[in-house]
PDB file of N, CA and C in Angstrom:
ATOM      1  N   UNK A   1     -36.987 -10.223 -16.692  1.00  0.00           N
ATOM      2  CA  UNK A   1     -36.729 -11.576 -16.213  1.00  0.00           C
ATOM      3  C   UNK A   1     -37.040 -11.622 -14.718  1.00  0.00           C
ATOM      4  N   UNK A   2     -37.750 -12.505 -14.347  1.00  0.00           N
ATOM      5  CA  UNK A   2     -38.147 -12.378 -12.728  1.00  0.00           C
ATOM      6  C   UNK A   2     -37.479 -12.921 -11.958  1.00  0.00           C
ATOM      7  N   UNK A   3     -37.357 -12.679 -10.668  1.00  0.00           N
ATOM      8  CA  UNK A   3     -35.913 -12.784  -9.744  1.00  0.00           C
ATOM      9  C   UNK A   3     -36.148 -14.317  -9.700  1.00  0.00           C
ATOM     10  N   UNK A   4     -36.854 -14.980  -9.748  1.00  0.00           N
ATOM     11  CA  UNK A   4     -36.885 -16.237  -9.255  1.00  0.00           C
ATOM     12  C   UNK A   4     -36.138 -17.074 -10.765  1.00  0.00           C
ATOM     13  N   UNK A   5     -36.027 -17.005 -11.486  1.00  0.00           N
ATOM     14  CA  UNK A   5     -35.345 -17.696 -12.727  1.00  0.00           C
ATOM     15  C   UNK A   5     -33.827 -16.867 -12.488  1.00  0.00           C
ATOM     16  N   UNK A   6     -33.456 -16.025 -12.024  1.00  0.00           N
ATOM     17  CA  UNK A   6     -32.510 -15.254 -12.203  1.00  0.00           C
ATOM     18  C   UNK A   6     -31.657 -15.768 -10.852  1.00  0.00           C
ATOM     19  N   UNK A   7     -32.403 -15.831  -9.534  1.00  0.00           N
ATOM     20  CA  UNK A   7     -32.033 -16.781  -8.570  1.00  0.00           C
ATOM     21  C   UNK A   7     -31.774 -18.271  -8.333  1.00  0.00           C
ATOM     22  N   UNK A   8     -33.003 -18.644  -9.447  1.00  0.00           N
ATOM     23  CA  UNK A   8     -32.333 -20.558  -9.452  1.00  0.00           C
ATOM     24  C   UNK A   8     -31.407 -20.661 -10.516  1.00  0.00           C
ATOM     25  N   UNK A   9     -30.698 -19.335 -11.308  1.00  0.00           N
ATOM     26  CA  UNK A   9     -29.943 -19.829 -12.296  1.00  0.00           C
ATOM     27  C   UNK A   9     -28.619 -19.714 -11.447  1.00  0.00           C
ATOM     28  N   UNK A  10     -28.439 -18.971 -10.678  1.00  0.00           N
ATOM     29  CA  UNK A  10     -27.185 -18.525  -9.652  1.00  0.00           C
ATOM     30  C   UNK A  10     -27.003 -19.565  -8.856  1.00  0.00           C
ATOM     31  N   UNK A  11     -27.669 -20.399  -8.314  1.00  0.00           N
ATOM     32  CA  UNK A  11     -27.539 -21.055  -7.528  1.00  0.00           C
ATOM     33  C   UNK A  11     -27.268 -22.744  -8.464  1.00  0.00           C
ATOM     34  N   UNK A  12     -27.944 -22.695  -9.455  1.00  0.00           N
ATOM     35  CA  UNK A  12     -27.554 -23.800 -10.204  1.00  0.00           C
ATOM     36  C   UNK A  12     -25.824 -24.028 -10.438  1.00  0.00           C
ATOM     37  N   UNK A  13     -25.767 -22.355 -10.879  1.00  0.00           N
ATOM     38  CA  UNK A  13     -24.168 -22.480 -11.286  1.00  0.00           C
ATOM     39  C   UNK A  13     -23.808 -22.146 -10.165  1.00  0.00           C
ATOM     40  N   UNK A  14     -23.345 -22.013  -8.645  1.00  0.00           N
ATOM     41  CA  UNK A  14     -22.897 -22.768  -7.697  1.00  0.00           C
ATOM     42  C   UNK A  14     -22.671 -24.125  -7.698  1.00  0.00           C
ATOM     43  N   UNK A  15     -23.974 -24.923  -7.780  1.00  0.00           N
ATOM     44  CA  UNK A  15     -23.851 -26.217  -7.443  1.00  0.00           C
ATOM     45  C   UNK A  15     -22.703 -26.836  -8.659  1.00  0.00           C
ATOM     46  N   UNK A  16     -23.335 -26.342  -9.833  1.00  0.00           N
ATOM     47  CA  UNK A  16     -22.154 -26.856 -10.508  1.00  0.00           C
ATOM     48  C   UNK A  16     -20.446 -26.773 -10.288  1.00  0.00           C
ATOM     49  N   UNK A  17     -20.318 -25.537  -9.877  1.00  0.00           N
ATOM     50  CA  UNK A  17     -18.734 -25.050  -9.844  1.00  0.00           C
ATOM     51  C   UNK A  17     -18.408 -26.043  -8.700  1.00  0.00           C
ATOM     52  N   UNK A  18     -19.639 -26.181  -7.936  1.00  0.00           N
ATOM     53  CA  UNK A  18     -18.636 -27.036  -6.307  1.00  0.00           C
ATOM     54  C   UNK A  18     -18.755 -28.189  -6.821  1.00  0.00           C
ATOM     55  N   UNK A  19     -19.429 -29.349  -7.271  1.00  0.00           N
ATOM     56  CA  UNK A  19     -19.162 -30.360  -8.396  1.00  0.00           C
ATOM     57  C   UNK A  19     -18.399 -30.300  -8.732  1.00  0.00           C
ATOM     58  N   UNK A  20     -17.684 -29.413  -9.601  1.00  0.00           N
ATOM     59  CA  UNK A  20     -16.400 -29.508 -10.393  1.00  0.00           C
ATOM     60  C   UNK A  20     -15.804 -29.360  -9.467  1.00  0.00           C
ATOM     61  N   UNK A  21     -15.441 -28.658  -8.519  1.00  0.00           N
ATOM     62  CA  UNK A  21     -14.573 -28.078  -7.650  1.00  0.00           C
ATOM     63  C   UNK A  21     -13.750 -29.850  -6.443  1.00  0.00           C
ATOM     64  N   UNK A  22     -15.230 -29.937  -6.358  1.00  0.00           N
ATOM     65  CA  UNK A  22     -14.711 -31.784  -5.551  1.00  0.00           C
ATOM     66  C   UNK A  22     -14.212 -32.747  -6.608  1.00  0.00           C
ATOM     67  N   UNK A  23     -15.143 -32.865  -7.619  1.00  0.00           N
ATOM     68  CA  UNK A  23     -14.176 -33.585  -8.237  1.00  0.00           C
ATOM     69  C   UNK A  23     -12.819 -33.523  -9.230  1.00  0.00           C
ATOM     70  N   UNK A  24     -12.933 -31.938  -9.035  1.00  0.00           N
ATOM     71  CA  UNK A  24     -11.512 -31.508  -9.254  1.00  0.00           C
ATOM     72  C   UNK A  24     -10.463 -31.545  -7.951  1.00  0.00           C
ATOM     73  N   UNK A  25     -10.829 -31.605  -7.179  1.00  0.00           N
ATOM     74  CA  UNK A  25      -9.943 -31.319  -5.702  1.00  0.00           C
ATOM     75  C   UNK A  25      -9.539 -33.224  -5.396  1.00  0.00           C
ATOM     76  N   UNK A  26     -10.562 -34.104  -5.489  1.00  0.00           N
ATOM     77  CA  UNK A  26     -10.712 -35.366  -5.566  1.00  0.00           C
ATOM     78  C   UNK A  26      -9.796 -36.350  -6.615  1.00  0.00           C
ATOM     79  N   UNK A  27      -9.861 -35.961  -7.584  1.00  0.00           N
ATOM     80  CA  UNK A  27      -9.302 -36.678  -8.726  1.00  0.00           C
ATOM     81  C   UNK A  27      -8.242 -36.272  -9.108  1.00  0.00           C
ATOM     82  N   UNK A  28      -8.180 -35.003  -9.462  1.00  0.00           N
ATOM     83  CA  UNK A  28      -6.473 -34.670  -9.611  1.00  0.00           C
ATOM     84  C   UNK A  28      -6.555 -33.335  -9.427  1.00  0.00           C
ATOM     85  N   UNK A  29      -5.412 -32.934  -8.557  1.00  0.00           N
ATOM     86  CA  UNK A  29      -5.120 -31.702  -7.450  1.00  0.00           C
ATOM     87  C   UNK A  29      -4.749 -30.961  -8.408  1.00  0.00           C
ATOM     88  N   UNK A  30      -4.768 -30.484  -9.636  1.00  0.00           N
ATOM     89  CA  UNK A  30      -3.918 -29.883 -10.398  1.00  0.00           C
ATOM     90  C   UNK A  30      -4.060 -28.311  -9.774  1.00  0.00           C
ATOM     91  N   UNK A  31      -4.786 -28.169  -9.517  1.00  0.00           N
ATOM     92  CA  UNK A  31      -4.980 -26.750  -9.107  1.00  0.00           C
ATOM     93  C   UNK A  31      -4.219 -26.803  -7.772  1.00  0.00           C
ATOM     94  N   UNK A  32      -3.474 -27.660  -6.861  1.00  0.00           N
ATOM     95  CA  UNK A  32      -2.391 -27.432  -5.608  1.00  0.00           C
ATOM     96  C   UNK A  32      -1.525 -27.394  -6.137  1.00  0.00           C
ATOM     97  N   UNK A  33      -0.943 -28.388  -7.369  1.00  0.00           N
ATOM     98  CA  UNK A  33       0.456 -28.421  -8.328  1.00  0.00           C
ATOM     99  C   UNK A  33       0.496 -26.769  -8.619  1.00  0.00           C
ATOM    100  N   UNK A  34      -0.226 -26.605  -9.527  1.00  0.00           N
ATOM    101  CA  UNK A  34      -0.346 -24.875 -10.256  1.00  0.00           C
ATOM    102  C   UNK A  34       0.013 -24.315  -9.042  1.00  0.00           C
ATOM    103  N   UNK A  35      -0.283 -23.891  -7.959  1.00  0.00           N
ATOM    104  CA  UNK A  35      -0.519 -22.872  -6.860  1.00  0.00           C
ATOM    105  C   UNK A  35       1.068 -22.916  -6.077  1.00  0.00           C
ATOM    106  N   UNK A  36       1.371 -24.586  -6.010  1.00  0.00           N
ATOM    107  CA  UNK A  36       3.015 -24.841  -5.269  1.00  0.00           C
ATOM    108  C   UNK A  36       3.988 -24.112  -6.707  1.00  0.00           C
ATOM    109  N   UNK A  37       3.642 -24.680  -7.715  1.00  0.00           N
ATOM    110  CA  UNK A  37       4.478 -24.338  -8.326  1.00  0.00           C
ATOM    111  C   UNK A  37       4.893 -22.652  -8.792  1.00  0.00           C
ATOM    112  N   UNK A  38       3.604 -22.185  -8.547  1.00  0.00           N
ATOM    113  CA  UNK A  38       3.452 -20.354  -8.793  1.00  0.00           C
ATOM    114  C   UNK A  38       4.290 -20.051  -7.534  1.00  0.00           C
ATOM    115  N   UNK A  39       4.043 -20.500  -6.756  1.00  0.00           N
ATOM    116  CA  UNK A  39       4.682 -20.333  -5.252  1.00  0.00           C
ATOM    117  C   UNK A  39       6.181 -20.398  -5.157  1.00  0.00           C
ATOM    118  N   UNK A  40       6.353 -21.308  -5.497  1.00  0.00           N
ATOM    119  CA  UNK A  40       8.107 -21.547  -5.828  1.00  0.00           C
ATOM    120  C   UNK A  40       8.868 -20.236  -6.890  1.00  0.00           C
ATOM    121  N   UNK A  41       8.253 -20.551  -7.882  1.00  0.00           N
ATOM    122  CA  UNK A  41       8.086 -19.552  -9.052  1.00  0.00           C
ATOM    123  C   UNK A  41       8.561 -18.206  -8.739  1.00  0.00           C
ATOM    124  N   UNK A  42       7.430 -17.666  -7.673  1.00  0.00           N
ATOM    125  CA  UNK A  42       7.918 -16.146  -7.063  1.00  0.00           C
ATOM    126  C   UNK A  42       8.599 -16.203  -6.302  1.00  0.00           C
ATOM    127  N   UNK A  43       8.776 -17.223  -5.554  1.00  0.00           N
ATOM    128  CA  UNK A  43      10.342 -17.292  -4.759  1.00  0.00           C
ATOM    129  C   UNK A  43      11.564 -17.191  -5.338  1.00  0.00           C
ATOM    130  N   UNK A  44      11.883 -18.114  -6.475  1.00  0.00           N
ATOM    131  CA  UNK A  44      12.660 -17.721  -7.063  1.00  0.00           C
ATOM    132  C   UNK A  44      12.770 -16.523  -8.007  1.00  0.00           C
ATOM    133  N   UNK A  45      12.351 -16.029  -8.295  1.00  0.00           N
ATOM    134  CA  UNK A  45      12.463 -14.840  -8.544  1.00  0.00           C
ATOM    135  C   UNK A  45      12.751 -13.278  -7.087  1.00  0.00           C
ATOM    136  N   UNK A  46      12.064 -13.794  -6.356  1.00  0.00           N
ATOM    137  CA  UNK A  46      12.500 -12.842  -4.881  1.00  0.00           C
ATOM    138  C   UNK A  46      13.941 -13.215  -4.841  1.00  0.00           C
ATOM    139  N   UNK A  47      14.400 -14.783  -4.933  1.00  0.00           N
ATOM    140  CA  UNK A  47      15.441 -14.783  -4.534  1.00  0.00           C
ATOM    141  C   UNK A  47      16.504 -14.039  -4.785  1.00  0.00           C
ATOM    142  N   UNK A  48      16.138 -14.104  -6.854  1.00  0.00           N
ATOM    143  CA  UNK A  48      17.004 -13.771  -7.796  1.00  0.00           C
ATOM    144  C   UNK A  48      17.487 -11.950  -7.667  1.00  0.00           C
ATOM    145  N   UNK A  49      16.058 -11.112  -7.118  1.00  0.00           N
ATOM    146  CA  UNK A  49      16.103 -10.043  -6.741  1.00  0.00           C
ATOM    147  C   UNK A  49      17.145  -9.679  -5.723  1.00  0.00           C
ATOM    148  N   UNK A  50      16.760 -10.729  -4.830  1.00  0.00           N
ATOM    149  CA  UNK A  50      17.589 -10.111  -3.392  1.00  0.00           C
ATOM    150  C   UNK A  50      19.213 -10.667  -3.540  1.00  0.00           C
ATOM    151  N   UNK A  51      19.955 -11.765  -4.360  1.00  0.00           N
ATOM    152  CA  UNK A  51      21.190 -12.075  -5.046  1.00  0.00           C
ATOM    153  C   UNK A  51      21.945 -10.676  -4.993  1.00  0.00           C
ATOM    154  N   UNK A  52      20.610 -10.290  -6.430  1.00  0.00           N
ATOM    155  CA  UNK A  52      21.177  -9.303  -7.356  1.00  0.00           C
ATOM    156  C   UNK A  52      21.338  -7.722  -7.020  1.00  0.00           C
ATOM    157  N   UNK A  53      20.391  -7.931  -5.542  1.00  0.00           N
ATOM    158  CA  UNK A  53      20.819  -6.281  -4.663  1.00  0.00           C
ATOM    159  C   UNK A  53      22.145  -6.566  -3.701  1.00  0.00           C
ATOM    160  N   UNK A  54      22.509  -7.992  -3.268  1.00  0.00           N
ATOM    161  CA  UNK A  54      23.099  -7.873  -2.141  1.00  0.00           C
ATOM    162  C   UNK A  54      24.302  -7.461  -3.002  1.00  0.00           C
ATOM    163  N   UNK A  55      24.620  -8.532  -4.397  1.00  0.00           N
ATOM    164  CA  UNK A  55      25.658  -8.075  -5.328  1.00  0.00           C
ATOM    165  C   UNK A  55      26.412  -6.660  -5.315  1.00  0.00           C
ATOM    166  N   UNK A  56      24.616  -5.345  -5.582  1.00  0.00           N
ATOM    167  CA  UNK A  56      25.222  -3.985  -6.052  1.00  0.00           C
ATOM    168  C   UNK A  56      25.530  -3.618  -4.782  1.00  0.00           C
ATOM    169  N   UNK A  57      25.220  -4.123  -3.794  1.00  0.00           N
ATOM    170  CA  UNK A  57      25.935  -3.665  -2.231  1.00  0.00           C
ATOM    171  C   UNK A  57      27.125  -3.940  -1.809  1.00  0.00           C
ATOM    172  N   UNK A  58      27.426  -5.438  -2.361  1.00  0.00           N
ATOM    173  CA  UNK A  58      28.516  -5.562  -2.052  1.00  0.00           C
ATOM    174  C   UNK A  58      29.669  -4.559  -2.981  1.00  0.00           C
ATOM    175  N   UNK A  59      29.554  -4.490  -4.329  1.00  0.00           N
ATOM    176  CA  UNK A  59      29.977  -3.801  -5.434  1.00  0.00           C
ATOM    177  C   UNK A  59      30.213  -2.266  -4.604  1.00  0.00           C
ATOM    178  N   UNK A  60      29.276  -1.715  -4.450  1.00  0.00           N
ATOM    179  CA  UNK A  60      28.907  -0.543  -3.877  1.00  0.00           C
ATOM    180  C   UNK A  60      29.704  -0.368  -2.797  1.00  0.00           C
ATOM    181  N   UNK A  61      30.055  -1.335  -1.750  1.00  0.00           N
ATOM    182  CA  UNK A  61      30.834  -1.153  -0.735  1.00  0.00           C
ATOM    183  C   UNK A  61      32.234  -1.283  -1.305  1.00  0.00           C
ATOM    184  N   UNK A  62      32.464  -2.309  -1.824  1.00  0.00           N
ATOM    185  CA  UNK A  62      33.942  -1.874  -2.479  1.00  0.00           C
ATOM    186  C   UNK A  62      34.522  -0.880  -2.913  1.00  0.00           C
ATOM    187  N   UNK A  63      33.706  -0.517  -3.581  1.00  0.00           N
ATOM    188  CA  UNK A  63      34.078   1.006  -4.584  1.00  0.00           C
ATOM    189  C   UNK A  63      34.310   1.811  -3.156  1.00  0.00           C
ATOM    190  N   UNK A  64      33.150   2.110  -2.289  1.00  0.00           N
ATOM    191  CA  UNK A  64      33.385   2.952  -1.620  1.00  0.00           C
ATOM    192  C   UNK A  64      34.899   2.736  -0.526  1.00  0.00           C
ATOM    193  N   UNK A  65      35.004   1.480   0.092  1.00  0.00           N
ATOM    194  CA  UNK A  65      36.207   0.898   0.438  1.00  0.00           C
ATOM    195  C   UNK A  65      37.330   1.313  -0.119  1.00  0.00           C
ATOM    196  N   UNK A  66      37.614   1.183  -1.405  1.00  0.00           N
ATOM    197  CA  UNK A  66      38.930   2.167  -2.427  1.00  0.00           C
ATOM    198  C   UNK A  66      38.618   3.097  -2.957  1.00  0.00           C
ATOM    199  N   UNK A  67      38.082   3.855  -1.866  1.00  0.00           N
ATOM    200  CA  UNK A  67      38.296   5.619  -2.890  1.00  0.00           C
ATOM    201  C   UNK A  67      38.621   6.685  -2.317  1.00  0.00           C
ATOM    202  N   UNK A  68      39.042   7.865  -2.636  1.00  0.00           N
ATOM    203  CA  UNK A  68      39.895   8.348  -2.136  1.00  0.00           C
ATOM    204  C   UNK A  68      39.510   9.281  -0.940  1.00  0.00           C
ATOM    205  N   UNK A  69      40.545   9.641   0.019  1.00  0.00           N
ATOM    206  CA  UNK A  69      39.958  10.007   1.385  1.00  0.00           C
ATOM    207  C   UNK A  69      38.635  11.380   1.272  1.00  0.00           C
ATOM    208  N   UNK A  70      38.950  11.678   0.053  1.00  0.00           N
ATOM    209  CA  UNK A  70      38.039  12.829   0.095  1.00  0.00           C
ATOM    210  C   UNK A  70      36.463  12.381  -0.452  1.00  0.00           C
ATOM    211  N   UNK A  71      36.542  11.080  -0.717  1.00  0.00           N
ATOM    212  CA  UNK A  71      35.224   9.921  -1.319  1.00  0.00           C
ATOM    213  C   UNK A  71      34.870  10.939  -3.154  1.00  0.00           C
ATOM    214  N   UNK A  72      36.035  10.991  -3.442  1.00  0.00           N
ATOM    215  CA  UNK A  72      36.057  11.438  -5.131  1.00  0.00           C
ATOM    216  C   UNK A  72      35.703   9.919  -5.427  1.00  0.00           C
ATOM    217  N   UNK A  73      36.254   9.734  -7.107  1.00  0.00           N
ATOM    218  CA  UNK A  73      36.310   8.913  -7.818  1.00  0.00           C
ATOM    219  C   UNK A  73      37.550   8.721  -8.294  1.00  0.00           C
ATOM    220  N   UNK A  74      38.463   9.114  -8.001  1.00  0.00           N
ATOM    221  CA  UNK A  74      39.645   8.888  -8.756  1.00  0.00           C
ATOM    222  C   UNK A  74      40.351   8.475  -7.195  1.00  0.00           C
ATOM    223  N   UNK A  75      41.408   7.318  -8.036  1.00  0.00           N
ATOM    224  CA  UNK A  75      42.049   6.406  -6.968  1.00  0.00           C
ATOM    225  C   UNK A  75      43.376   7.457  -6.258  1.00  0.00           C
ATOM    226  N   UNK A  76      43.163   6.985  -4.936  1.00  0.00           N
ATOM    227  CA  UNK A  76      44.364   8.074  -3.960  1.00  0.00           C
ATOM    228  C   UNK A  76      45.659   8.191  -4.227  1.00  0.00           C
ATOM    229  N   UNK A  77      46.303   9.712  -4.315  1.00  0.00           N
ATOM    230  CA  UNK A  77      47.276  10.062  -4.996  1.00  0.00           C
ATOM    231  C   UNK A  77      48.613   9.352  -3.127  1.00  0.00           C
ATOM    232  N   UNK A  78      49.706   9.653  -3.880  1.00  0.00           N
ATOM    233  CA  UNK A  78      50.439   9.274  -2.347  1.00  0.00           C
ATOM    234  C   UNK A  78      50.953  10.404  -1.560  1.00  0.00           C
ATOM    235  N   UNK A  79      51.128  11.355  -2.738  1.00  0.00           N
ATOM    236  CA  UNK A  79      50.961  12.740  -1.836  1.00  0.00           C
ATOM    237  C   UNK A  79      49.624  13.321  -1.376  1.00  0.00           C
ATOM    238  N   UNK A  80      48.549  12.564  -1.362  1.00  0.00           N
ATOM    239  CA  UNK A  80      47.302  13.305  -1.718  1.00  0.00           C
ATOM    240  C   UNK A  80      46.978  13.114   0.052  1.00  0.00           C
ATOM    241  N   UNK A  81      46.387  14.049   0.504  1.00  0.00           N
ATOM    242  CA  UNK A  81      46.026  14.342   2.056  1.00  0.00           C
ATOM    243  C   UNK A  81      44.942  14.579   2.289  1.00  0.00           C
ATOM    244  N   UNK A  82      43.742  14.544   2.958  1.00  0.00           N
ATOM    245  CA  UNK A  82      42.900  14.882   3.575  1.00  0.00           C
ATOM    246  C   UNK A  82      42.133  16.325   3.747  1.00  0.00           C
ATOM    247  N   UNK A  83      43.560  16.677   4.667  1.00  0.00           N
ATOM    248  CA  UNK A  83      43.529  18.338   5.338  1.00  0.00           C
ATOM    249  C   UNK A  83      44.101  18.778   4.147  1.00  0.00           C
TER     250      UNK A  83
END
């Protein structure tokens, strides 16, 4: 196939895609809707992530907050000491 049919076919389908592309961008934005809405989308989900770590931190700090001076797992005896 010789470059010159192989070159005006590339360039044909350019012209076409930017055609579509204006009068897709022109007539209805659907492709900014799609893009805000993907956008939001992964936000909420980051959000839902970062909720759900501050949660096991906070969780995490509690536990560590009540436990016993020696940082076991079992809750502090009243004779139980340090030294």
């Amino acid at each position: 196939m010789p470059w010159t049919l192989v070159t005006s076919a590339i360039i044909q389908a350019l012209a076409e895609v930017n055609v579509r592309q204006q009068i897709f961008v022109t007539h209805a934005p659907w492709d900014q809707i799609i893009a805000t809405l993907a956008v939001l989308g992964v936000a909420v989900i980051y959000y839902g992530i970062f909720r759900f770590a501050v949660k096991i931190a906070l969780e995490r700090n509690a536990r560590m907050r009540n436990a016993s001076p020696d940082m076991g797992d079992r809750p502090p005896y009243p004779d139980a000491s340090p030294w």
